[in-house]
PDB file of N, CA and C in Angstrom:
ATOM      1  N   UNK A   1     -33.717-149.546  62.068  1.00  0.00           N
ATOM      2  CA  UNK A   1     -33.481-148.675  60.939  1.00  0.00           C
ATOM      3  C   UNK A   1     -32.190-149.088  60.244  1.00  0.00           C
ATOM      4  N   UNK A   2     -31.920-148.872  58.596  1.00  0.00           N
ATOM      5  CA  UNK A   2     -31.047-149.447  57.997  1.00  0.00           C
ATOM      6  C   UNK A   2     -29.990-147.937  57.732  1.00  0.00           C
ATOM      7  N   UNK A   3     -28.947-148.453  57.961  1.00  0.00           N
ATOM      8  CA  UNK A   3     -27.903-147.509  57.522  1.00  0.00           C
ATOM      9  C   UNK A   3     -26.677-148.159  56.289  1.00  0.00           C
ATOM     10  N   UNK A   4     -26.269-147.379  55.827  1.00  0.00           N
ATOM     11  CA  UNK A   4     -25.650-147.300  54.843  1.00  0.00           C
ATOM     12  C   UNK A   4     -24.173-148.054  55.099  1.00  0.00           C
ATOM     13  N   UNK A   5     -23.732-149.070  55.007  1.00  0.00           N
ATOM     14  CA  UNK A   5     -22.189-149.407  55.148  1.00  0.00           C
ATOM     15  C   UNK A   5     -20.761-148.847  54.177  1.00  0.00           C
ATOM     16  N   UNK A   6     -21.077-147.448  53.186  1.00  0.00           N
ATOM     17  CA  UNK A   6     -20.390-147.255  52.755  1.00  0.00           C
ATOM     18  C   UNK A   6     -20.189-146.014  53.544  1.00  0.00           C
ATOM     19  N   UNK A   7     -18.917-145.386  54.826  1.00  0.00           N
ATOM     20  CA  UNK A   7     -19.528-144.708  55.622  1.00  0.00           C
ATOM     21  C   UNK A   7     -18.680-143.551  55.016  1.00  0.00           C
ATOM     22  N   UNK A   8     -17.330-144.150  54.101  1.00  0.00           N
ATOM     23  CA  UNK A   8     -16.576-143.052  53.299  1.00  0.00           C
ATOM     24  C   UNK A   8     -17.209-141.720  52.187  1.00  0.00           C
ATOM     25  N   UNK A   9     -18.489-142.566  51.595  1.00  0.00           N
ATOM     26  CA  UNK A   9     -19.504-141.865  50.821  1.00  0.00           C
ATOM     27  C   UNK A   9     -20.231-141.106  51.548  1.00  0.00           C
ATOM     28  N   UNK A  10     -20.572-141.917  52.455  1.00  0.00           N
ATOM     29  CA  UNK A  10     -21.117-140.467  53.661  1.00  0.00           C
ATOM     30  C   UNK A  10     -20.423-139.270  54.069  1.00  0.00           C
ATOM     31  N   UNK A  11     -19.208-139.580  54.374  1.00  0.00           N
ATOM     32  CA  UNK A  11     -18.910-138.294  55.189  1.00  0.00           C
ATOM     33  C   UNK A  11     -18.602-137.461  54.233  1.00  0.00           C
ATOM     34  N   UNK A  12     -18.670-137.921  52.420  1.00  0.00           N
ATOM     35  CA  UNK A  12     -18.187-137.282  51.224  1.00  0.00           C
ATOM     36  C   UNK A  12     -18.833-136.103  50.978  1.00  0.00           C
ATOM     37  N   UNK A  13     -20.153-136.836  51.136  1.00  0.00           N
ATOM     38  CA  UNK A  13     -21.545-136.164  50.249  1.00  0.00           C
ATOM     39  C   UNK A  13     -21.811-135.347  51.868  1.00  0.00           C
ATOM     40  N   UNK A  14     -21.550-135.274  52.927  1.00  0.00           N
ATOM     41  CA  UNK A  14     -22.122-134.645  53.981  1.00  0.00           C
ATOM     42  C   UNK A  14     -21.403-133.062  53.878  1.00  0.00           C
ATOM     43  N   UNK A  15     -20.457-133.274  53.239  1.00  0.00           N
ATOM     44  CA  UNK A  15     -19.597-131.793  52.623  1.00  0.00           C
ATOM     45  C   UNK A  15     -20.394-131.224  52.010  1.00  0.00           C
ATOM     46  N   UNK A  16     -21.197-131.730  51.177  1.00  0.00           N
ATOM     47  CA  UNK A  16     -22.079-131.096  50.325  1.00  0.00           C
ATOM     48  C   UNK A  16     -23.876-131.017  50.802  1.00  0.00           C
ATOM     49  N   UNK A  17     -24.109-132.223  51.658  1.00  0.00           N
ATOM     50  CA  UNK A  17     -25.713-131.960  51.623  1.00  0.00           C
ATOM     51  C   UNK A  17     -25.426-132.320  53.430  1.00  0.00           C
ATOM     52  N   UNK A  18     -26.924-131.778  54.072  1.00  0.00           N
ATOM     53  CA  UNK A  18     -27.468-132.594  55.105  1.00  0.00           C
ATOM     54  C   UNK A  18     -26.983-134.106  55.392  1.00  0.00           C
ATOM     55  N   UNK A  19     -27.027-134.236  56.663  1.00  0.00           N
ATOM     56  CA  UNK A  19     -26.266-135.653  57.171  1.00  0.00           C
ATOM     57  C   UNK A  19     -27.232-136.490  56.735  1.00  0.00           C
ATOM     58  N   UNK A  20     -28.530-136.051  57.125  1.00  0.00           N
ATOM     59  CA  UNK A  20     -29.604-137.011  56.430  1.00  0.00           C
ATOM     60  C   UNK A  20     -29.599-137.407  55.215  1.00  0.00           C
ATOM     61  N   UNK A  21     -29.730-136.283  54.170  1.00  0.00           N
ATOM     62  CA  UNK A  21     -29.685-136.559  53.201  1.00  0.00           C
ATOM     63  C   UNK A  21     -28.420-137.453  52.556  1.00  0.00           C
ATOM     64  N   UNK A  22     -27.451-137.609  52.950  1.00  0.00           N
ATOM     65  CA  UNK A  22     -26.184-137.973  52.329  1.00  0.00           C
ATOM     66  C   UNK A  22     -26.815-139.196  53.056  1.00  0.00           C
ATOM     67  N   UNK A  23     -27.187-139.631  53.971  1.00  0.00           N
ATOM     68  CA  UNK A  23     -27.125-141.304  54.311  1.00  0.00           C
ATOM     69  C   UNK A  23     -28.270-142.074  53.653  1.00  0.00           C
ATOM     70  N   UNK A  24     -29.044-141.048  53.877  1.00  0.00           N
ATOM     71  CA  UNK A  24     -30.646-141.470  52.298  1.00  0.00           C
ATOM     72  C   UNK A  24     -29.883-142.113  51.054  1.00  0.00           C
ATOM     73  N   UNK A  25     -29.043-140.822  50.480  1.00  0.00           N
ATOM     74  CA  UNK A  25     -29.053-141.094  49.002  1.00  0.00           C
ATOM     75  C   UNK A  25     -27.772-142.593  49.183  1.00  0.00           C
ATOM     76  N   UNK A  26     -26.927-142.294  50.181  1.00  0.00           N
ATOM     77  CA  UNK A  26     -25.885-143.667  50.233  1.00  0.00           C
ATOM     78  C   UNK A  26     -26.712-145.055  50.772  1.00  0.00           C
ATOM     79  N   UNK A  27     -27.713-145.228  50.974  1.00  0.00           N
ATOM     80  CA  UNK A  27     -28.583-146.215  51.555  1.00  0.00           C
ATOM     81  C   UNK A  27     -29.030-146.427  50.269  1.00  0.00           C
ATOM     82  N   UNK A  28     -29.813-145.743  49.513  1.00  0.00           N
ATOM     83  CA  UNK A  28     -30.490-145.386  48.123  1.00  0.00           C
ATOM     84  C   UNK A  28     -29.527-146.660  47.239  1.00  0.00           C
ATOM     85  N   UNK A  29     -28.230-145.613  47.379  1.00  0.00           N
ATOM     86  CA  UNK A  29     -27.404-146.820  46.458  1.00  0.00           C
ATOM     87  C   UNK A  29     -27.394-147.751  46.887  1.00  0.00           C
ATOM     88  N   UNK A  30     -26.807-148.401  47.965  1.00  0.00           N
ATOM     89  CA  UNK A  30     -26.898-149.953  48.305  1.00  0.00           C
ATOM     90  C   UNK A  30     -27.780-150.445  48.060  1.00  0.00           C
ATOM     91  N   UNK A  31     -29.169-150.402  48.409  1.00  0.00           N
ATOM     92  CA  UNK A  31     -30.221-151.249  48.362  1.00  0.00           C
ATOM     93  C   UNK A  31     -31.304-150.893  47.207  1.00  0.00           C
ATOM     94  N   UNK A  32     -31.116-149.615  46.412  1.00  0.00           N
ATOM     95  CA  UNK A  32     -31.732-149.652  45.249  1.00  0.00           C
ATOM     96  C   UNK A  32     -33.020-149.669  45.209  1.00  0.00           C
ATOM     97  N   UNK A  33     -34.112-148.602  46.368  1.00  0.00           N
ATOM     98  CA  UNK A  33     -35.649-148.693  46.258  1.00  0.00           C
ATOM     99  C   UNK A  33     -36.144-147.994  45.187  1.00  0.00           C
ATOM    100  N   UNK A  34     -37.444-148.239  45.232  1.00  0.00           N
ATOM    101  CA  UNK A  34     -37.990-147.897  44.084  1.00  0.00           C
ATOM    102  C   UNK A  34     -38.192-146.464  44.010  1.00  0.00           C
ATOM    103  N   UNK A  35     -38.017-145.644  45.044  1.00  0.00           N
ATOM    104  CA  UNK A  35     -37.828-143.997  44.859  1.00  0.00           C
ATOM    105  C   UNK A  35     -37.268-143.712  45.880  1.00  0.00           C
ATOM    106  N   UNK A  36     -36.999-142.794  45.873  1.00  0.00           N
ATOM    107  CA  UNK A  36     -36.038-142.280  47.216  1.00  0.00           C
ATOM    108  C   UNK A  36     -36.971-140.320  47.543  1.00  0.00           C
ATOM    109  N   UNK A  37     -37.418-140.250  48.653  1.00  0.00           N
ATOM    110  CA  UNK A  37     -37.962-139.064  49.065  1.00  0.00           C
ATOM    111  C   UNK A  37     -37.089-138.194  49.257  1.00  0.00           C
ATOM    112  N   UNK A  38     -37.037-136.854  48.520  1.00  0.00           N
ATOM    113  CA  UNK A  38     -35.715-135.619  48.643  1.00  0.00           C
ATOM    114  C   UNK A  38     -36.396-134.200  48.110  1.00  0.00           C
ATOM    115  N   UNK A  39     -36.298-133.424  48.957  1.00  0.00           N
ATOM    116  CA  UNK A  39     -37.240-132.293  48.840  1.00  0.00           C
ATOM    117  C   UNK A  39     -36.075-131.211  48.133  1.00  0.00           C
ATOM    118  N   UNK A  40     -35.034-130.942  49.034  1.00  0.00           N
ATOM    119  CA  UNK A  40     -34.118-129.933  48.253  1.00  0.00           C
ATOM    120  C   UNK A  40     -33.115-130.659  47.176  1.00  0.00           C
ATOM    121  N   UNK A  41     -33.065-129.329  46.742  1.00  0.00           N
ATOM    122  CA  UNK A  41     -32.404-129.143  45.273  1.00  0.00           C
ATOM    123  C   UNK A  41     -31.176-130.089  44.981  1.00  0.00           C
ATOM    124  N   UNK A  42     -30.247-129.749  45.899  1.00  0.00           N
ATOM    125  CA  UNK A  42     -29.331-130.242  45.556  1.00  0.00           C
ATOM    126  C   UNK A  42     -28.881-131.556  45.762  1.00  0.00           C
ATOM    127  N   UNK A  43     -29.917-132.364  47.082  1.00  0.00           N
ATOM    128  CA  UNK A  43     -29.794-133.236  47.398  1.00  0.00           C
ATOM    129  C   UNK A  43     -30.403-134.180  46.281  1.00  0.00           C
ATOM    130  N   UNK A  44     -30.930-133.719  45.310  1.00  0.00           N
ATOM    131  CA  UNK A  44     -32.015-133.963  44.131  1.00  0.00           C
ATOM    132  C   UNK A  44     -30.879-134.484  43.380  1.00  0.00           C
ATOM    133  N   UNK A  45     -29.709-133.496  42.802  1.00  0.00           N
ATOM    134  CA  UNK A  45     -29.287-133.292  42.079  1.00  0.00           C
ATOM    135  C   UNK A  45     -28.135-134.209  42.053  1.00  0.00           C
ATOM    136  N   UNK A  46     -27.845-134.418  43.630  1.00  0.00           N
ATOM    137  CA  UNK A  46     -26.599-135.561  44.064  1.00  0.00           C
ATOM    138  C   UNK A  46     -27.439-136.784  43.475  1.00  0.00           C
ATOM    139  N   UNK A  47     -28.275-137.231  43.538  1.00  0.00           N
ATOM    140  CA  UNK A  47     -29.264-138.646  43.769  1.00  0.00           C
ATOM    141  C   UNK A  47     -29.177-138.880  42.340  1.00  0.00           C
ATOM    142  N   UNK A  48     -29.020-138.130  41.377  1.00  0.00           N
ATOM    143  CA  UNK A  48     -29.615-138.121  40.277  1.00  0.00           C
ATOM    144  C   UNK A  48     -28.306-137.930  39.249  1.00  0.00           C
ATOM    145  N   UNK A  49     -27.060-138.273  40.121  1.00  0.00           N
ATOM    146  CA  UNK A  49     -25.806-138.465  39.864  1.00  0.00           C
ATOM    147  C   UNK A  49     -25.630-140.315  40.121  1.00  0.00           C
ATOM    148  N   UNK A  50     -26.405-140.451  40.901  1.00  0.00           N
ATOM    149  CA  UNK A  50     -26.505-141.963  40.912  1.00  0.00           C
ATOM    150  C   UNK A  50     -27.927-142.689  40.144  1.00  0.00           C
ATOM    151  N   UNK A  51     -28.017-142.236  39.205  1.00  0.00           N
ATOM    152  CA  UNK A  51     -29.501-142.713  38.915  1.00  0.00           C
ATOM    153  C   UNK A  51     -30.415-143.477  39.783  1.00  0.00           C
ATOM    154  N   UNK A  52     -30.499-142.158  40.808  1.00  0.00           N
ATOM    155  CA  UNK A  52     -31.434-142.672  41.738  1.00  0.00           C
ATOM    156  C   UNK A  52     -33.164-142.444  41.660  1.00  0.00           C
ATOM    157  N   UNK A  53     -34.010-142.975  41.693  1.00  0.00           N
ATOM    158  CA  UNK A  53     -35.546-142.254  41.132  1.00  0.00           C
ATOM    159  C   UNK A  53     -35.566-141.455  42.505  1.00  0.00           C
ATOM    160  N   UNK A  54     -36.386-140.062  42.178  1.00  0.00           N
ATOM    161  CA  UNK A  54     -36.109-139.109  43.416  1.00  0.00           C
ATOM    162  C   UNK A  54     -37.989-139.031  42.981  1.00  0.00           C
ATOM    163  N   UNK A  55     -38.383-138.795  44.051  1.00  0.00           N
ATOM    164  CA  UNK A  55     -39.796-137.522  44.432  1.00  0.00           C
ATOM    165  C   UNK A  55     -39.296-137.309  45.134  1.00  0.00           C
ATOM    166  N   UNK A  56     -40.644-135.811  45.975  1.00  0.00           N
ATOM    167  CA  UNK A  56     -40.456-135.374  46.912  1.00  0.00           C
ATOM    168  C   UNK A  56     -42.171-135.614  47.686  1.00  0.00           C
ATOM    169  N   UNK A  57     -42.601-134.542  48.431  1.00  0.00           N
ATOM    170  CA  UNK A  57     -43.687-133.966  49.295  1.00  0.00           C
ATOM    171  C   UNK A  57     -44.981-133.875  48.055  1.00  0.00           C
ATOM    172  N   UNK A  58     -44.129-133.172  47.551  1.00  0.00           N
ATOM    173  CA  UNK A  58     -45.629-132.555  46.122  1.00  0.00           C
ATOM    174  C   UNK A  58     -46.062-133.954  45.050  1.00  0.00           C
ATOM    175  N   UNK A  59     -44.291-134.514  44.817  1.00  0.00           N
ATOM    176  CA  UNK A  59     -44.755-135.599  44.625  1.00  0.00           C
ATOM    177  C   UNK A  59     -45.625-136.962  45.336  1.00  0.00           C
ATOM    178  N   UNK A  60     -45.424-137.127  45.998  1.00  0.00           N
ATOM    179  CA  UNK A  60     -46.290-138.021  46.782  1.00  0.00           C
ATOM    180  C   UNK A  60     -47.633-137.258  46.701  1.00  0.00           C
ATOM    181  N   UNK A  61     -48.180-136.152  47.315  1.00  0.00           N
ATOM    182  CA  UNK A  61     -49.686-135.401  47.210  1.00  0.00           C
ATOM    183  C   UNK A  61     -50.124-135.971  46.078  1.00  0.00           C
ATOM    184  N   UNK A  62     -49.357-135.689  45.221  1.00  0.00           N
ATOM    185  CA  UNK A  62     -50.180-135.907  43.472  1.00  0.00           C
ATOM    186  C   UNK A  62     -50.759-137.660  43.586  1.00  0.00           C
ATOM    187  N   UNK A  63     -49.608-138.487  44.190  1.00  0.00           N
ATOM    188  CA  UNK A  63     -49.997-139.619  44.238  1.00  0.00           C
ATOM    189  C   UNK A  63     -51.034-140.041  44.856  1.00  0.00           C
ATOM    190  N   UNK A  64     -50.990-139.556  46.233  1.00  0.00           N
ATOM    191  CA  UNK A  64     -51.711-140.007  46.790  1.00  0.00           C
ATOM    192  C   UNK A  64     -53.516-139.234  46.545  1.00  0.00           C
ATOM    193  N   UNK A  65     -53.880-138.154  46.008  1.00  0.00           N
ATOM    194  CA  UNK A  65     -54.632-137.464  44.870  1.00  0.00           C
ATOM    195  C   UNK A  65     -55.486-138.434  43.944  1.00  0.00           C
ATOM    196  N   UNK A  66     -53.908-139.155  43.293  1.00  0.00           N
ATOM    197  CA  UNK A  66     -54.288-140.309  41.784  1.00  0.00           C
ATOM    198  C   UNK A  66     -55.052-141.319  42.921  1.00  0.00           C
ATOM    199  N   UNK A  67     -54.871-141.718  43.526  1.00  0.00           N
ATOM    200  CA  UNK A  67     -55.329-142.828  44.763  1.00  0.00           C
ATOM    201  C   UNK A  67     -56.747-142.507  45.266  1.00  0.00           C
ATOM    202  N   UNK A  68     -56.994-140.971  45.249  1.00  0.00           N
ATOM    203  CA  UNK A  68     -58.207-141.034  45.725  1.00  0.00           C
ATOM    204  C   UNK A  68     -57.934-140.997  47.326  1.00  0.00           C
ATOM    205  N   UNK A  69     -56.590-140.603  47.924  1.00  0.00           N
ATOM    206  CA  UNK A  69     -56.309-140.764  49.633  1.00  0.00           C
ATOM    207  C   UNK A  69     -56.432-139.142  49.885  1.00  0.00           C
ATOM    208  N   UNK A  70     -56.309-138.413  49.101  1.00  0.00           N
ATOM    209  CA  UNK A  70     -56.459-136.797  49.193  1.00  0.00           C
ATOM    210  C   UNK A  70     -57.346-135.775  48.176  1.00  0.00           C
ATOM    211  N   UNK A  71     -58.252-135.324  49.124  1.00  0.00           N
ATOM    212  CA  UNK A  71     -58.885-134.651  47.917  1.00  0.00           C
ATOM    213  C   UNK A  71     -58.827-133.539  46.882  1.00  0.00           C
ATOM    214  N   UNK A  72     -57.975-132.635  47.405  1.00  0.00           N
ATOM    215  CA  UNK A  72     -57.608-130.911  47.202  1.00  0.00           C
ATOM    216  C   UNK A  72     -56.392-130.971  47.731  1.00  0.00           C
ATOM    217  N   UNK A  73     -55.051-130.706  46.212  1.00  0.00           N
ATOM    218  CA  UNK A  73     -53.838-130.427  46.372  1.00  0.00           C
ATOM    219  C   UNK A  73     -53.645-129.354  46.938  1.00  0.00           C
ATOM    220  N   UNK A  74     -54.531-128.220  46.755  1.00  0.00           N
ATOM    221  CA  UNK A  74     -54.762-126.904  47.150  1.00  0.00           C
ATOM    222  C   UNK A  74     -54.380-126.751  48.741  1.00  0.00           C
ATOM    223  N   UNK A  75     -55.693-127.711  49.379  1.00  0.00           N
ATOM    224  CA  UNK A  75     -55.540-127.893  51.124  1.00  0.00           C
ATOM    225  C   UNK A  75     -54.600-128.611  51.471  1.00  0.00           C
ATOM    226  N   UNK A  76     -53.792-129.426  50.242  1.00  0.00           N
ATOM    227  CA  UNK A  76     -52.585-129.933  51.424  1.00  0.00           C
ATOM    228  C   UNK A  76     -51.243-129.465  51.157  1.00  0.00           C
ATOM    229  N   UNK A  77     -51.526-128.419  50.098  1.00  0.00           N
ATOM    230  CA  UNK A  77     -50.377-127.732  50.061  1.00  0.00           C
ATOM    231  C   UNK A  77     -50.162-126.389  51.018  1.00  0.00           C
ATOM    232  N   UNK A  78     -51.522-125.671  50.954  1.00  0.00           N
ATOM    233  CA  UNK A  78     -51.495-124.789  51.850  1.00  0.00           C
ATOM    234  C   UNK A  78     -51.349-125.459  53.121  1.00  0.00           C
ATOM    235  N   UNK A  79     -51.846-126.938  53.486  1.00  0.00           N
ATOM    236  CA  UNK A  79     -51.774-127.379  54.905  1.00  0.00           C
ATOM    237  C   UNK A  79     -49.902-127.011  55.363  1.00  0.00           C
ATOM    238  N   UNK A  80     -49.088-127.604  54.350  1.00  0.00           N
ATOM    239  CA  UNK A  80     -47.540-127.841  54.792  1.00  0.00           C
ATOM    240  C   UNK A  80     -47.024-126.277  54.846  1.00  0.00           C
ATOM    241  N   UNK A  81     -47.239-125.083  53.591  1.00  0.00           N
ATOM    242  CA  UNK A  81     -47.325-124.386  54.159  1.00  0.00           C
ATOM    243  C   UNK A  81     -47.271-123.508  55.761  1.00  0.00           C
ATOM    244  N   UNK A  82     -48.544-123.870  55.641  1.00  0.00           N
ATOM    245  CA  UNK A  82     -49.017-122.754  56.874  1.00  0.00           C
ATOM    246  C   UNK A  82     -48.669-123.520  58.357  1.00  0.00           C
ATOM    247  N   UNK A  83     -48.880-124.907  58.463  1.00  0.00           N
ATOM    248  CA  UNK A  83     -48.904-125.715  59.625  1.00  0.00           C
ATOM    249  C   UNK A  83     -47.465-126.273  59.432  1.00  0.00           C
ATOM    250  N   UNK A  84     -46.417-126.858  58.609  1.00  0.00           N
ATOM    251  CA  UNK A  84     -45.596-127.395  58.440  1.00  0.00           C
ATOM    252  C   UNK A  84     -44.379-126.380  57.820  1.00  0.00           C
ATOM    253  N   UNK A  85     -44.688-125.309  57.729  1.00  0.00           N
ATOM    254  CA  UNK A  85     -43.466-124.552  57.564  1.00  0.00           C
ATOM    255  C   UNK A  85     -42.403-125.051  56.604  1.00  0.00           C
ATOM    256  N   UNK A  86     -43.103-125.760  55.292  1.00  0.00           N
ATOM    257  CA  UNK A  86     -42.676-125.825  53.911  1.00  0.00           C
ATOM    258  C   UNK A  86     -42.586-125.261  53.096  1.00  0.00           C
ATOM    259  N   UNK A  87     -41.791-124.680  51.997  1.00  0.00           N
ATOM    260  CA  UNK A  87     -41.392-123.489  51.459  1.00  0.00           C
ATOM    261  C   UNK A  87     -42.127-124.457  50.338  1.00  0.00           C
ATOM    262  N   UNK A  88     -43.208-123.724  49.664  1.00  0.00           N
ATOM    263  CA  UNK A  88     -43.030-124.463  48.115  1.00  0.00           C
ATOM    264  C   UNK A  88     -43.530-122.620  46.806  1.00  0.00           C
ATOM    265  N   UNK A  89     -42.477-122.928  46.284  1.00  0.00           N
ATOM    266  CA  UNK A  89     -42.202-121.638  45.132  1.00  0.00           C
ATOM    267  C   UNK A  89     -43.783-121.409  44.506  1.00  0.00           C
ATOM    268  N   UNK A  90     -44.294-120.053  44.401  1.00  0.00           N
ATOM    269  CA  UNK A  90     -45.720-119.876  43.874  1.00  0.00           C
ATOM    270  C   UNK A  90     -45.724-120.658  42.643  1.00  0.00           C
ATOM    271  N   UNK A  91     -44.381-120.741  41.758  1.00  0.00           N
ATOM    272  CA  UNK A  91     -44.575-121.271  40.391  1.00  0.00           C
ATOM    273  C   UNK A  91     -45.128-122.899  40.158  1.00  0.00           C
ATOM    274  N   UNK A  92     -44.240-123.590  41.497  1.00  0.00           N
ATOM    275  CA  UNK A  92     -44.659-124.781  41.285  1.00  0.00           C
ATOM    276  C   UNK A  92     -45.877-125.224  41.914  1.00  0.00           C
ATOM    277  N   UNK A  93     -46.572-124.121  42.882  1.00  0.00           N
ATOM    278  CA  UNK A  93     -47.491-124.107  43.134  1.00  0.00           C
ATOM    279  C   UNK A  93     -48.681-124.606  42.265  1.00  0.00           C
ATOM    280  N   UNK A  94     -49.249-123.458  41.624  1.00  0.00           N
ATOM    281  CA  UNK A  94     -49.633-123.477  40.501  1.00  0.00           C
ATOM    282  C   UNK A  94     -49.484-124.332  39.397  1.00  0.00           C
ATOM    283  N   UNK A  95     -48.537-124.629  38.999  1.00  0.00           N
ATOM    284  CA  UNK A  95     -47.721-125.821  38.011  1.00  0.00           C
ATOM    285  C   UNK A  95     -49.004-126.434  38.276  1.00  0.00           C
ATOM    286  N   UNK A  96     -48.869-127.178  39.711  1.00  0.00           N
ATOM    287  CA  UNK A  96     -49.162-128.433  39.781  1.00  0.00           C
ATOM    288  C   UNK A  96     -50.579-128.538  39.847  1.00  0.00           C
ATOM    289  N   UNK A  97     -51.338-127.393  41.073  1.00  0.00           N
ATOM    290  CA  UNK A  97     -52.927-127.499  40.175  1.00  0.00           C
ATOM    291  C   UNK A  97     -53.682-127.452  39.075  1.00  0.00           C
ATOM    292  N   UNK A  98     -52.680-126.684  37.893  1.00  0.00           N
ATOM    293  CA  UNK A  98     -53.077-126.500  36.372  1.00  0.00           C
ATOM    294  C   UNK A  98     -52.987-128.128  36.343  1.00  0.00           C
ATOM    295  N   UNK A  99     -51.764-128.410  36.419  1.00  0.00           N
ATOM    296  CA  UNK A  99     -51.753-129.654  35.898  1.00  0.00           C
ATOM    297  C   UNK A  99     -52.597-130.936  36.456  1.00  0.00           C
ATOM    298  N   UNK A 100     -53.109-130.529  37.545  1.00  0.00           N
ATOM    299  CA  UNK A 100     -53.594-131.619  38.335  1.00  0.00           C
ATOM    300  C   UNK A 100     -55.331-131.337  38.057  1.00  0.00           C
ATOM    301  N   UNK A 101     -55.408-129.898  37.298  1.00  0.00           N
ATOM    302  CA  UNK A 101     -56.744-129.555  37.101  1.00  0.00           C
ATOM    303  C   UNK A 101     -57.926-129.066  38.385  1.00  0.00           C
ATOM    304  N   UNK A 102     -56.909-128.140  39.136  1.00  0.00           N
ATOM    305  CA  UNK A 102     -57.198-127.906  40.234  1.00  0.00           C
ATOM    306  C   UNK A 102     -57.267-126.275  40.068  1.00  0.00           C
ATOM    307  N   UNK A 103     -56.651-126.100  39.378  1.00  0.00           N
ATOM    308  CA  UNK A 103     -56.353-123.954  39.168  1.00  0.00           C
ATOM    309  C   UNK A 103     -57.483-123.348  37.971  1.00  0.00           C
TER     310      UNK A 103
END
């Protein structure tokens, strides 16, 4: 597994987010992938102080949806939900089957 050699940025951003998250988004910077996975807010919000490309969980579903790897955003949202103990807001709930043409 790759870790981050800037370890001063770490312990910066760990004031502010999850240990995880702060070594994500400082890894993020060094090596510059093509998205970086970040579910909460603020860790969103740090990443995006580094023009970092962020999805999350819902994002990926949708993708993997466009792919044809999942059939019903519905069942795998309620799956994380109910089995995975993922908080996702009724609004964006919804959002995303209107938009996905699922609601």
């Amino acid at each position: 597994m790759a870790e981050p050699s800037n370890s001063a940025l770490v312990r910066l951003l760990k004031q502010e987010l999850h240990p995880g998250e702060a070594e994500s988004i400082v890894l993020a910077i060094e090596v510059r992938p093509d998205v970086l996975l970040l579910d909460e807010a603020e860790a969103r919000r740090v990443a995006g102080l580094y023009d970092l490309p962020v999805t999350g969980i819902i994002g990926l579903l949708i993708q993997a949806k466009h792919e044809g790897l999942v059939s019903s955003l519905a069942e795998e949202m309620d799956r994380l939900r109910e089995q995975g103990n993922f908080w996702i807001h009724d609004t964006l709930y919804r959002r995303v089957l209107e938009e996905e043409k699922e609601g």
